[in-house]
C-alpha atoms as a PDB file:
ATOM      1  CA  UNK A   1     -25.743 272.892-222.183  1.00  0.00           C
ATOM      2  CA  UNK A   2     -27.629 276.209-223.660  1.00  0.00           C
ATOM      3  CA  UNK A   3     -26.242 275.057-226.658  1.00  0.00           C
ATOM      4  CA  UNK A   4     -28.377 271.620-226.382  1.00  0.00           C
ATOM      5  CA  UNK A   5     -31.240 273.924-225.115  1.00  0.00           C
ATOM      6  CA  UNK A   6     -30.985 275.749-228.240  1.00  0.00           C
ATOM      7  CA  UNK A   7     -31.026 272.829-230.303  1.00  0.00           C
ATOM      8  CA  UNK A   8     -33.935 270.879-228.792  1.00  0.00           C
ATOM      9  CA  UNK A   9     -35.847 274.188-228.540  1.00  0.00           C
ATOM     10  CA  UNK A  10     -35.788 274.870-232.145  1.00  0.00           C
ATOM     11  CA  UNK A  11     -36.703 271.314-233.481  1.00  0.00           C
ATOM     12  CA  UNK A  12     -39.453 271.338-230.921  1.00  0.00           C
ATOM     13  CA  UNK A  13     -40.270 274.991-232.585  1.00  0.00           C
ATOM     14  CA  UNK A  14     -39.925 273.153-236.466  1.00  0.00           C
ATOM     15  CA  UNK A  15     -41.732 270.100-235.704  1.00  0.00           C
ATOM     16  CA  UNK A  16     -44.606 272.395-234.204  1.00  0.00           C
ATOM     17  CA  UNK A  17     -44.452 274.276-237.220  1.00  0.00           C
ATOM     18  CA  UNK A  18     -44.389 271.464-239.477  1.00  0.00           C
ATOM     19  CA  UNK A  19     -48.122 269.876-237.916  1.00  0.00           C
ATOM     20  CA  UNK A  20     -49.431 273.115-238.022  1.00  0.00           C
ATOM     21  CA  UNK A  21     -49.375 273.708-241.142  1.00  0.00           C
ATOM     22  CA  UNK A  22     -49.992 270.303-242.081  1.00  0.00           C
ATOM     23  CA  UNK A  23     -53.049 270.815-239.673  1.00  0.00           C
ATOM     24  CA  UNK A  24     -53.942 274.219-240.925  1.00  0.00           C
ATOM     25  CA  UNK A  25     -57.030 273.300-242.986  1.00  0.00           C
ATOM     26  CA  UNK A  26     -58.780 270.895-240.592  1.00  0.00           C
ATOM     27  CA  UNK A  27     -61.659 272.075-238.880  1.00  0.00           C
ATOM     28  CA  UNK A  28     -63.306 270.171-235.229  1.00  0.00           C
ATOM     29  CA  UNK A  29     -65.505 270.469-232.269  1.00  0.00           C
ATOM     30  CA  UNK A  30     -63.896 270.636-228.880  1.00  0.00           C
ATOM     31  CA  UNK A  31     -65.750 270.117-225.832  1.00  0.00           C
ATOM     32  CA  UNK A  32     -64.311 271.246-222.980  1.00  0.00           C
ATOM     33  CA  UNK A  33     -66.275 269.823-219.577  1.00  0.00           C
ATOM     34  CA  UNK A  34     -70.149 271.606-220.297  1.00  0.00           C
ATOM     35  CA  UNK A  35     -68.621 274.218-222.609  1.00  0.00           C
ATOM     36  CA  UNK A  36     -68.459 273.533-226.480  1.00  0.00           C
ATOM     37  CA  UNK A  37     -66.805 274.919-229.263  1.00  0.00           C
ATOM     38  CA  UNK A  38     -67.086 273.869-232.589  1.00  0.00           C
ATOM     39  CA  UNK A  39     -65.427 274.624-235.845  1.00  0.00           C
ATOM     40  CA  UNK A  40     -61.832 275.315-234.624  1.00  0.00           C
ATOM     41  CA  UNK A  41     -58.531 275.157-236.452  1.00  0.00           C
ATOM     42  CA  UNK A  42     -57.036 271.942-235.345  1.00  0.00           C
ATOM     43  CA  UNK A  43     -53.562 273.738-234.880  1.00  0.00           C
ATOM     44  CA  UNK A  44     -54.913 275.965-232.381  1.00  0.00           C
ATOM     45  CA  UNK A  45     -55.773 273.139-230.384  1.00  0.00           C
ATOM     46  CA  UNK A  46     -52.523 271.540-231.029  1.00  0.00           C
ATOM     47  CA  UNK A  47     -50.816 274.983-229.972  1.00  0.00           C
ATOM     48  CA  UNK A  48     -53.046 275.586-226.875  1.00  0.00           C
ATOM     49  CA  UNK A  49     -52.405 272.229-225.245  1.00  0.00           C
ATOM     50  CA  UNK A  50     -48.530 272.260-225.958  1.00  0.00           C
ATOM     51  CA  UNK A  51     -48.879 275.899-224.359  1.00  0.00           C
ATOM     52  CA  UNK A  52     -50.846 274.703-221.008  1.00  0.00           C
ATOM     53  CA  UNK A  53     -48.374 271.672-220.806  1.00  0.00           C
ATOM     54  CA  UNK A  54     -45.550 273.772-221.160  1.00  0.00           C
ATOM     55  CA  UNK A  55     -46.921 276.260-218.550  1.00  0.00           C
ATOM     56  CA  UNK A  56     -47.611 273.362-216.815  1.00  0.00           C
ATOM     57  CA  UNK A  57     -43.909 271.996-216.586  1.00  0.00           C
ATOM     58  CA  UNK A  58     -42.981 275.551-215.988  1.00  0.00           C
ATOM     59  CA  UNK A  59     -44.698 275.658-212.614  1.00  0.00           C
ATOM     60  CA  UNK A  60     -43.602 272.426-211.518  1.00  0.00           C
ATOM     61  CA  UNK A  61     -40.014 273.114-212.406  1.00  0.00           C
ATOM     62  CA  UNK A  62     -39.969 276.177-209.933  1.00  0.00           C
ATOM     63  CA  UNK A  63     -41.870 274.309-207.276  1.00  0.00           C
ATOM     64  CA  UNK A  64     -39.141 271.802-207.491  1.00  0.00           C
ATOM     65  CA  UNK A  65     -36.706 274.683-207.584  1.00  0.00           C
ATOM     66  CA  UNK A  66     -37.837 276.082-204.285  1.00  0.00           C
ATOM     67  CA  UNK A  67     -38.282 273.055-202.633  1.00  0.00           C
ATOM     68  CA  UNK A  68     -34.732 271.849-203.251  1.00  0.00           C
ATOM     69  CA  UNK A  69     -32.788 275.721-202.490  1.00  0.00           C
ATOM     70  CA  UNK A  70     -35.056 275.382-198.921  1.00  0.00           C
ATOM     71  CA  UNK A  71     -33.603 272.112-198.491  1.00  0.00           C
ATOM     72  CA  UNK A  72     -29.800 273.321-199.281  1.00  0.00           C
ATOM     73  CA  UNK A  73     -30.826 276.277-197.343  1.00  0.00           C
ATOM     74  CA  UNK A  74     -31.211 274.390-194.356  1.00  0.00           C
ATOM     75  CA  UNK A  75     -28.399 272.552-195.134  1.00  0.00           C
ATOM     76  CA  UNK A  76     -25.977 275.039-195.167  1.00  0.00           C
ATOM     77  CA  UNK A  77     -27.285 276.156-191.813  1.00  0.00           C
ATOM     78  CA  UNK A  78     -27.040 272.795-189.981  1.00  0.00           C
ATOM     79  CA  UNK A  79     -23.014 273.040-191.722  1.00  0.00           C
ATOM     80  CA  UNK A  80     -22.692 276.501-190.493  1.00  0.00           C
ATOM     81  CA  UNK A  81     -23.502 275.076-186.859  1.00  0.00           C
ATOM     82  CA  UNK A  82     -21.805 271.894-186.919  1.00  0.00           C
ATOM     83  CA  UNK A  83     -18.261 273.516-188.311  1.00  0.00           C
ATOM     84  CA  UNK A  84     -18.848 276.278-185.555  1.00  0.00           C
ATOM     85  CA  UNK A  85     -19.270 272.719-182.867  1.00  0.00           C
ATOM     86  CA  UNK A  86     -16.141 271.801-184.697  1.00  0.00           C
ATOM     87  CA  UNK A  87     -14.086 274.663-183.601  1.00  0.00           C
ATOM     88  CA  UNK A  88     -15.595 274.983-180.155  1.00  0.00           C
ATOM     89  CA  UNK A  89     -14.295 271.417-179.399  1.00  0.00           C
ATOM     90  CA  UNK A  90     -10.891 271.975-181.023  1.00  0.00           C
ATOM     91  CA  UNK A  91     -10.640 275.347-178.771  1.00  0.00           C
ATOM     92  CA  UNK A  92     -11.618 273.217-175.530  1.00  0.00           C
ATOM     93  CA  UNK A  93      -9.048 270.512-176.065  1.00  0.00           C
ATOM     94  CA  UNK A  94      -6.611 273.140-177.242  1.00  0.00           C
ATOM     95  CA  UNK A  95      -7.187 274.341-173.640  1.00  0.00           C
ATOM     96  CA  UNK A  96      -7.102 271.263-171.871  1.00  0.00           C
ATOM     97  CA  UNK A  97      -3.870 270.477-173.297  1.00  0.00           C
ATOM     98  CA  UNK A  98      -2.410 273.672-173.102  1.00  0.00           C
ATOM     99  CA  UNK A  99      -1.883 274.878-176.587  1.00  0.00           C
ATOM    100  CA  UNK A 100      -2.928 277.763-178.219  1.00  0.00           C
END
């Protein structure tokens, strides 16, 4: 799976490459809610929103992350309690019956 990782990473990081510097000469105006900038390389645009997506996906990721090791967290603890049930029933009818 890294492998794969690997892979995709680096054509993402070629294909990036490749519309910069197809990009590298164009010039706009980016308006960003009352602020305004004008005359900016179009790949720094290009780079800056693949960076905030990707920081973006980052965070999300990890909220996942912890949301789903709280939920096998308390998993593991309703386990631990039910296989500790488990053997307090199998003691109680080991002493009912008479067997050790």
């Amino acid at each position: 799976m890294t492998v794969i990782r690997l892979i995709f990473g680096l054509f993402i990081f070629f294909f990036l490459l490749f519309i910069f510097l197809q990009n590298a000469e164009e010039r706009v105006n980016l308006y960003l809610l009352k602020y305004s900038f004008s005359d900016i390389p179009l790949f720094w645009v290009i780079f800056f929103s693949f960076l905030a997506g990707s920081i973006f996906v980052i965070l999300l990721a990890i909220f996942q992350e912890i949301k789903f090791r709280w939920k096998l967290f308390k998993k593991n603890i309703e386990i631990s309690n039910l296989k500790k049930e488990i053997n307090e029933l199998r003691r109680m009818i080991a002493e009912e019956t008479g067997y050790k």
